[in-house]
PDB file of N, CA and C in Angstrom:
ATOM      1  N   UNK A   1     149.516  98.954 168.669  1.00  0.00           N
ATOM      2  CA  UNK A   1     148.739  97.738 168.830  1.00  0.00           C
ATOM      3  C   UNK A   1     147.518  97.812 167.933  1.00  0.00           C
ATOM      4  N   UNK A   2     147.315  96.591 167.190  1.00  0.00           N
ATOM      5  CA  UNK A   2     146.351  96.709 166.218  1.00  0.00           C
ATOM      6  C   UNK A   2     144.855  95.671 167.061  1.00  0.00           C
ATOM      7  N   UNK A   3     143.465  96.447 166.686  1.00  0.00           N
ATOM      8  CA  UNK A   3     142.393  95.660 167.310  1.00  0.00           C
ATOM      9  C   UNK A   3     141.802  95.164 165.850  1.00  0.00           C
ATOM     10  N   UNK A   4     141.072  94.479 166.273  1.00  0.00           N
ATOM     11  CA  UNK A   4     140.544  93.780 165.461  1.00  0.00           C
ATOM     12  C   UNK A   4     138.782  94.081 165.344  1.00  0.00           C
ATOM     13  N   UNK A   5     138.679  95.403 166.133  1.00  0.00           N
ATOM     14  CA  UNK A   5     137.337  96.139 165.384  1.00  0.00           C
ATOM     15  C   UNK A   5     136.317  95.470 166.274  1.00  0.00           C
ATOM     16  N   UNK A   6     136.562  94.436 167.228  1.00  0.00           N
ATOM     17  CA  UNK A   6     135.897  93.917 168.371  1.00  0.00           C
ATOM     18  C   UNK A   6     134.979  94.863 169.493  1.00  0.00           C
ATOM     19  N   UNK A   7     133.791  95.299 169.798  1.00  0.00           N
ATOM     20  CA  UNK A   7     133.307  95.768 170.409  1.00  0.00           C
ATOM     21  C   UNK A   7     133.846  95.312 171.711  1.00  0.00           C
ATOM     22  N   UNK A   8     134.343  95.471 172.927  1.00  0.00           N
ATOM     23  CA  UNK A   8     134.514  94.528 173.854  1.00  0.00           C
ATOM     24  C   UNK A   8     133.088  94.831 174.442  1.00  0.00           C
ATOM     25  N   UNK A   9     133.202  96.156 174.777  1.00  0.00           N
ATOM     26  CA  UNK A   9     131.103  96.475 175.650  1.00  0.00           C
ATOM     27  C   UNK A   9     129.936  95.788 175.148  1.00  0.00           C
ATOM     28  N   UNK A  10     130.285  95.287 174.194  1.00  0.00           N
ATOM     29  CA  UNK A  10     128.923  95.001 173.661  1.00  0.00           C
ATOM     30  C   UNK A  10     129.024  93.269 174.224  1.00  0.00           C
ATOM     31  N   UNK A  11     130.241  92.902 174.683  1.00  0.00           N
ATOM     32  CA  UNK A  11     130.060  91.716 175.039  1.00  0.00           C
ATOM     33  C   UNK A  11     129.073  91.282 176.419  1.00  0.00           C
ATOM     34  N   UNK A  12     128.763  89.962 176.655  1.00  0.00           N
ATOM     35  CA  UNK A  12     128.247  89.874 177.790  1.00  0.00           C
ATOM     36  C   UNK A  12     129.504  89.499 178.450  1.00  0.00           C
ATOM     37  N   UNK A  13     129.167  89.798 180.239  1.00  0.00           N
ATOM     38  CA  UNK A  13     130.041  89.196 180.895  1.00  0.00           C
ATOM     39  C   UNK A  13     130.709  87.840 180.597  1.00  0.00           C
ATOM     40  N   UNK A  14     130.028  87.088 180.744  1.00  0.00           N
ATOM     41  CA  UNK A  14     130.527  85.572 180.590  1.00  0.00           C
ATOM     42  C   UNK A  14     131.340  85.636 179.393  1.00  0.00           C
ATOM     43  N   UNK A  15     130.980  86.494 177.817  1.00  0.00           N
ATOM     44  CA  UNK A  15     132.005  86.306 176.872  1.00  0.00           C
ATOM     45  C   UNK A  15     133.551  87.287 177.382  1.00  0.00           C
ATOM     46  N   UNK A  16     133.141  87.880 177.517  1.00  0.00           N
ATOM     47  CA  UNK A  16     134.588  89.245 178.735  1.00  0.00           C
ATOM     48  C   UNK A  16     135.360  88.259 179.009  1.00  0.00           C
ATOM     49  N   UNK A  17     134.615  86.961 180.101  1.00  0.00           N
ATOM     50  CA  UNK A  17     135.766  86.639 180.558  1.00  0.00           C
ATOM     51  C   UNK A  17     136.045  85.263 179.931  1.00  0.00           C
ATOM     52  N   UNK A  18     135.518  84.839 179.071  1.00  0.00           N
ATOM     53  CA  UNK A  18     135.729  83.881 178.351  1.00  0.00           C
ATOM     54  C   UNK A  18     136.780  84.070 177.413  1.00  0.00           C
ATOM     55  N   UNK A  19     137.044  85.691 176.790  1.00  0.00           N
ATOM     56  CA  UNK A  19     137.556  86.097 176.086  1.00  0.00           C
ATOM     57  C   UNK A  19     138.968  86.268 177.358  1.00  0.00           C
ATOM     58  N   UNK A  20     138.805  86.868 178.160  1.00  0.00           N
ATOM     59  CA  UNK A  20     140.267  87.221 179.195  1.00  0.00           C
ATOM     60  C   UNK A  20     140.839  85.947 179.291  1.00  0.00           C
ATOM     61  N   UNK A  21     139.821  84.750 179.628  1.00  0.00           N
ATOM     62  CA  UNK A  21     141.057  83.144 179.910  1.00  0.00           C
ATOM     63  C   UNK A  21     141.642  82.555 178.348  1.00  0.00           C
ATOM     64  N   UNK A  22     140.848  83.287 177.430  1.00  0.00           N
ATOM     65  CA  UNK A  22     141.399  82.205 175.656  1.00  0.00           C
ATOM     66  C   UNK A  22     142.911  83.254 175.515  1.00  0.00           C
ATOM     67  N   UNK A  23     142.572  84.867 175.881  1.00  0.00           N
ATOM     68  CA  UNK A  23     144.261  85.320 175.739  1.00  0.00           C
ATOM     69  C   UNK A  23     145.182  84.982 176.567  1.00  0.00           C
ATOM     70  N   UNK A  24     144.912  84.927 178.054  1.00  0.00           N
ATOM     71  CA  UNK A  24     146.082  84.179 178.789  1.00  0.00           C
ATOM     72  C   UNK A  24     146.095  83.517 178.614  1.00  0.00           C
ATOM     73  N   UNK A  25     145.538  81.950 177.680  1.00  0.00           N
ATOM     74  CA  UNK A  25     145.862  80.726 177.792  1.00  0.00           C
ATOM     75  C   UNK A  25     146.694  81.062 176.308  1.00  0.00           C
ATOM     76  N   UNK A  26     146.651  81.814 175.115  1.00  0.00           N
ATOM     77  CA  UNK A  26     147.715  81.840 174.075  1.00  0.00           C
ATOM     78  C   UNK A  26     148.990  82.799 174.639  1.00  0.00           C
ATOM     79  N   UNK A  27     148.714  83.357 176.113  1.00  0.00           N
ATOM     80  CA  UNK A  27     150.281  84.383 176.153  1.00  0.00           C
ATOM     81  C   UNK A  27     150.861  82.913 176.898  1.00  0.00           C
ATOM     82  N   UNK A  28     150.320  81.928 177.835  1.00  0.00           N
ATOM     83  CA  UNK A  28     151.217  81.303 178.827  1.00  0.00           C
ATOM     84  C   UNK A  28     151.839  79.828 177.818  1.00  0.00           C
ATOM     85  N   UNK A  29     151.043  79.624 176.679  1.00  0.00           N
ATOM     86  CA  UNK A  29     151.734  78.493 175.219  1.00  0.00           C
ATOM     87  C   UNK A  29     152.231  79.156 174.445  1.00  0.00           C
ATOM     88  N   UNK A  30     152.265  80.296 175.188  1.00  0.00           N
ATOM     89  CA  UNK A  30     153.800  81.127 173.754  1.00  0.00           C
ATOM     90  C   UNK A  30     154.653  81.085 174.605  1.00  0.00           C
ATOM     91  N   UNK A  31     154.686  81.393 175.585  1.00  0.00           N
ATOM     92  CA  UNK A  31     155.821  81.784 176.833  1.00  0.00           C
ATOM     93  C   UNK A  31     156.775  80.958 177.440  1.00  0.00           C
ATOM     94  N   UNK A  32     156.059  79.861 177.810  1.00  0.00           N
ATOM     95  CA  UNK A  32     156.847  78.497 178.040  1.00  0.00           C
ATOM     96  C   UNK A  32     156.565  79.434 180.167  1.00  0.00           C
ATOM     97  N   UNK A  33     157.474  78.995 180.364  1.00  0.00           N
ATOM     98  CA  UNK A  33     157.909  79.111 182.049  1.00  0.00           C
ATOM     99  C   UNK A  33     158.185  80.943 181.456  1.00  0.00           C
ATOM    100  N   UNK A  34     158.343  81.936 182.287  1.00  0.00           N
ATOM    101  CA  UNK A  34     158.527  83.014 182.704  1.00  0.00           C
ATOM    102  C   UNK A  34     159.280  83.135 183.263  1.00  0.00           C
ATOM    103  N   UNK A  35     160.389  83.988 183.378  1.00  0.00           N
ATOM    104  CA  UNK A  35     161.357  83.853 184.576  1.00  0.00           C
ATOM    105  C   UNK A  35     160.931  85.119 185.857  1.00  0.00           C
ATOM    106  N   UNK A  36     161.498  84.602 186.817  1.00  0.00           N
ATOM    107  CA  UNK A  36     161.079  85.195 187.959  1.00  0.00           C
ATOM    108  C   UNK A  36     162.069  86.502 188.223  1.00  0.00           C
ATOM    109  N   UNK A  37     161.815  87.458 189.325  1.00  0.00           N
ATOM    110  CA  UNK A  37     162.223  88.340 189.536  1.00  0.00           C
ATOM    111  C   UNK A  37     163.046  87.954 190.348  1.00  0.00           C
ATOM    112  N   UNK A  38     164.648  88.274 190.836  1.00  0.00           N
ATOM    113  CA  UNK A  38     165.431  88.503 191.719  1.00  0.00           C
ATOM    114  C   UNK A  38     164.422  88.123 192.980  1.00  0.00           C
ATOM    115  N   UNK A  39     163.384  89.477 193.178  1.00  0.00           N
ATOM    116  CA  UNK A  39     162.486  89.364 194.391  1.00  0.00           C
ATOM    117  C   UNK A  39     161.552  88.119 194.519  1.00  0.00           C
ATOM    118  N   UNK A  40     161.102  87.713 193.853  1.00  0.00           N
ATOM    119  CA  UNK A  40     160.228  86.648 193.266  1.00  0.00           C
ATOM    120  C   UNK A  40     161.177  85.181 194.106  1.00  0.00           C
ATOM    121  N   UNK A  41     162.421  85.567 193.196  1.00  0.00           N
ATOM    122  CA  UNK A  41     163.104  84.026 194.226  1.00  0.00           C
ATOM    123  C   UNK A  41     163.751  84.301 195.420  1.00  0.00           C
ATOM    124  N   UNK A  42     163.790  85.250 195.887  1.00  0.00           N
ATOM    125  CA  UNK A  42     164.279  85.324 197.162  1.00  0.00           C
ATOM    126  C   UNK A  42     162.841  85.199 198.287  1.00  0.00           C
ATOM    127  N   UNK A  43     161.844  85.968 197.679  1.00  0.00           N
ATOM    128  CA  UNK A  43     160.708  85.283 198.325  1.00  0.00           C
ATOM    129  C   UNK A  43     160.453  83.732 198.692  1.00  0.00           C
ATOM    130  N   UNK A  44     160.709  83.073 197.453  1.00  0.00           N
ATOM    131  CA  UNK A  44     160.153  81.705 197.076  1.00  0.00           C
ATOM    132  C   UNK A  44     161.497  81.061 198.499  1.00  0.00           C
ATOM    133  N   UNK A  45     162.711  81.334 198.159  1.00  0.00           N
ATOM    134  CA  UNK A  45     163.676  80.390 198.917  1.00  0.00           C
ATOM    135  C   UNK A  45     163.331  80.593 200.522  1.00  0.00           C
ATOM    136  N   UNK A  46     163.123  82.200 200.908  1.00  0.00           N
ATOM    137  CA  UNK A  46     162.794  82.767 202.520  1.00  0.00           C
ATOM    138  C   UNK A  46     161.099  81.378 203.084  1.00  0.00           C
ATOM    139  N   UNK A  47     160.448  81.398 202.001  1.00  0.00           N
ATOM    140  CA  UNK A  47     159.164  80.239 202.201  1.00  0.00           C
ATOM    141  C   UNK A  47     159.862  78.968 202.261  1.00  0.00           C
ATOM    142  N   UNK A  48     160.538  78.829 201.564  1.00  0.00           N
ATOM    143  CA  UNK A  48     160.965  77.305 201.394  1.00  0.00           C
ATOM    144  C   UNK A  48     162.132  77.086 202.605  1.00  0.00           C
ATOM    145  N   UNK A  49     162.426  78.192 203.066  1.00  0.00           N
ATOM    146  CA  UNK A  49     163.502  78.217 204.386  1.00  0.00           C
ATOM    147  C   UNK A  49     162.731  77.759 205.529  1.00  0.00           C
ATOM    148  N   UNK A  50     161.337  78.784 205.668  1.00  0.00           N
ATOM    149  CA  UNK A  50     160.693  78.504 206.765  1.00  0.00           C
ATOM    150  C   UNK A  50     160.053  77.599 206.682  1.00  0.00           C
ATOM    151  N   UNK A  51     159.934  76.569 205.533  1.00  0.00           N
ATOM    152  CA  UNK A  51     159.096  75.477 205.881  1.00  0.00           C
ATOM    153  C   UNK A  51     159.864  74.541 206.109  1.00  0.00           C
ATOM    154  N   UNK A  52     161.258  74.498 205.706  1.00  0.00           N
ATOM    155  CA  UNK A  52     162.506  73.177 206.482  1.00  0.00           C
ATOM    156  C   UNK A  52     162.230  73.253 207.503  1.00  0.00           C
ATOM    157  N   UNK A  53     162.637  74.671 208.006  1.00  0.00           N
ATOM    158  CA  UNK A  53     163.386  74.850 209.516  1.00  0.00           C
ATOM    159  C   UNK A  53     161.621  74.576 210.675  1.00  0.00           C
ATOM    160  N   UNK A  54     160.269  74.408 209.911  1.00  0.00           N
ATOM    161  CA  UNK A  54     159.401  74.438 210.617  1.00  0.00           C
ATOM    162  C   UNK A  54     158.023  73.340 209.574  1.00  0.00           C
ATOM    163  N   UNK A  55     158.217  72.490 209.619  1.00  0.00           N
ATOM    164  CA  UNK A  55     157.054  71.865 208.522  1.00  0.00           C
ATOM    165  C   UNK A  55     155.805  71.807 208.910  1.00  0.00           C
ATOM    166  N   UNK A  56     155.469  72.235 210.044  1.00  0.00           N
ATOM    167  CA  UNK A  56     154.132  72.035 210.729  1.00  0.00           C
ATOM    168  C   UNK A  56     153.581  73.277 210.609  1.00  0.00           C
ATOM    169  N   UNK A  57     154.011  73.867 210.145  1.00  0.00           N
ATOM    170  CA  UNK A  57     153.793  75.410 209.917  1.00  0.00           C
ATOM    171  C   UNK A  57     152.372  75.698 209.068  1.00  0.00           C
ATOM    172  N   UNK A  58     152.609  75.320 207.984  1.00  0.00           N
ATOM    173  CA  UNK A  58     151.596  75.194 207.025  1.00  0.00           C
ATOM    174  C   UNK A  58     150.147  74.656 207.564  1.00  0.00           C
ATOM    175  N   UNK A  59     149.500  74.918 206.488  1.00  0.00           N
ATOM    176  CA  UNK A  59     148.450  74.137 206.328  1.00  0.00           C
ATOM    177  C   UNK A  59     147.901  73.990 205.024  1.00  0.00           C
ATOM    178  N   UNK A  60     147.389  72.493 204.329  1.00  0.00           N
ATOM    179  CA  UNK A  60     146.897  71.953 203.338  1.00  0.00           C
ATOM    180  C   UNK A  60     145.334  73.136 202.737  1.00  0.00           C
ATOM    181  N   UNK A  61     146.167  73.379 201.251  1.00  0.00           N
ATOM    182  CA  UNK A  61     145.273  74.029 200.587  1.00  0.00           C
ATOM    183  C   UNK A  61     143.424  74.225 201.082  1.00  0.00           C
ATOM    184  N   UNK A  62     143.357  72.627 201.058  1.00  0.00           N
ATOM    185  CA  UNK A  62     142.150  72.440 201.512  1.00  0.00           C
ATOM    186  C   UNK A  62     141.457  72.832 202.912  1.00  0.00           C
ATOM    187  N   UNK A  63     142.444  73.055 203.681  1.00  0.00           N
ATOM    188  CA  UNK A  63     142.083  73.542 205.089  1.00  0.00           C
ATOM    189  C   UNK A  63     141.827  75.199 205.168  1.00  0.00           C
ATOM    190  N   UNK A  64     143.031  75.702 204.104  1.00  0.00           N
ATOM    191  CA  UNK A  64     143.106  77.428 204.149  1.00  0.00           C
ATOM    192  C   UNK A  64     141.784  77.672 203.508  1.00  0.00           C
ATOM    193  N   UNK A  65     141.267  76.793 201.957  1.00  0.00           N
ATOM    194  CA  UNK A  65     139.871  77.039 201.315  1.00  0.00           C
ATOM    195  C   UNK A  65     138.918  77.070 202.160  1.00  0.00           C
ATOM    196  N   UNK A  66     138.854  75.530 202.881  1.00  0.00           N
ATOM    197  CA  UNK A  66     137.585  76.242 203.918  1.00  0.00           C
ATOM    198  C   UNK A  66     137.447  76.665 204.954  1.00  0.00           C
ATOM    199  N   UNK A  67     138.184  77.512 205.631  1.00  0.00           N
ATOM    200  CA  UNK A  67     138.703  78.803 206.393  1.00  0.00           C
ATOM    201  C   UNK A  67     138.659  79.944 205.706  1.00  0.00           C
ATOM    202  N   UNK A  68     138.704  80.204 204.201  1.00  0.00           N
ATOM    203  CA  UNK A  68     138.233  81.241 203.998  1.00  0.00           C
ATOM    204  C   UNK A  68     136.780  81.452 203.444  1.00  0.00           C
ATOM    205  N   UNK A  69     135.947  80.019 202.988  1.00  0.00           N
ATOM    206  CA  UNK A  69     134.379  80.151 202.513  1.00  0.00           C
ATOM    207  C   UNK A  69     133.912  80.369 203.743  1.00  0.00           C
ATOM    208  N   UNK A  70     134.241  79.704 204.573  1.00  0.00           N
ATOM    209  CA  UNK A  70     133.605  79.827 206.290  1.00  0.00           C
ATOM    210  C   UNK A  70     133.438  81.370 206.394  1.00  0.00           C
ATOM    211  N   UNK A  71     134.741  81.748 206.230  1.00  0.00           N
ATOM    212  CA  UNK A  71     134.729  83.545 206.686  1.00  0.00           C
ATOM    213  C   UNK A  71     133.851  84.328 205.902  1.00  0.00           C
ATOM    214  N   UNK A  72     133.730  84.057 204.659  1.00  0.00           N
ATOM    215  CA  UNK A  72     133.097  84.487 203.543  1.00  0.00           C
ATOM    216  C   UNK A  72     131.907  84.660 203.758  1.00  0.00           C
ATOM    217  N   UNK A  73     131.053  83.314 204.474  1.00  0.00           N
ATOM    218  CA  UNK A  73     129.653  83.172 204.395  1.00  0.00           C
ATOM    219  C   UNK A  73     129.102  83.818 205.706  1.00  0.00           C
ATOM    220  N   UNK A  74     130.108  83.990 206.780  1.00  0.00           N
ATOM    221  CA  UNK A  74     129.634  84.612 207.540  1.00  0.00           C
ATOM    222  C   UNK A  74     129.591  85.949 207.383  1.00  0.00           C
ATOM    223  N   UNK A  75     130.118  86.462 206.755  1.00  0.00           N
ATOM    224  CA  UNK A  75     129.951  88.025 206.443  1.00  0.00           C
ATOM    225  C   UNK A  75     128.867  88.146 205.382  1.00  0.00           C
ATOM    226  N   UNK A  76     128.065  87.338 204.729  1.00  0.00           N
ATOM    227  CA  UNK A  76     126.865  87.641 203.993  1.00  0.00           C
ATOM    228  C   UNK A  76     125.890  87.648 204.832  1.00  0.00           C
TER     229      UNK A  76
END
């Protein structure tokens, strides 16, 4: 693997990770979709089983987010 002579330490945080989201955003527009693991879809179908056979099960993104800032702030 060839570098390009880039200090990474000398960066500030904010460039670190400015620099970590510009390479995953050129590996995931080279890549297209990824294929999944055997395990990966047998996971995905066992979720998608239990949410037929039970739809009330869940709860909306937005409910789990603030259930976990709630938890969050109480532990500061």
């Amino acid at each position: 693997m060839q570098t390009t002579g880039l200090d990474i330490g000398k960066l500030s945080i904010a460039e670190r990770i400015q620099l970590a989201e510009d390479l995953w955003d050129s590996v995931a527009a080279e890549t297209g979709d990824l294929p999944l693991s055997e395990a990966q879809v047998a996971e995905l179908d066992r979720r998608c089983d239990d949410l037929e056979r039970d739809p009330g099960t869940g709860a909306p993104w937005e409910v789990v987010r603030a259930r976990i800032e709630k938890r969050l702030t109480k532990s500061e």
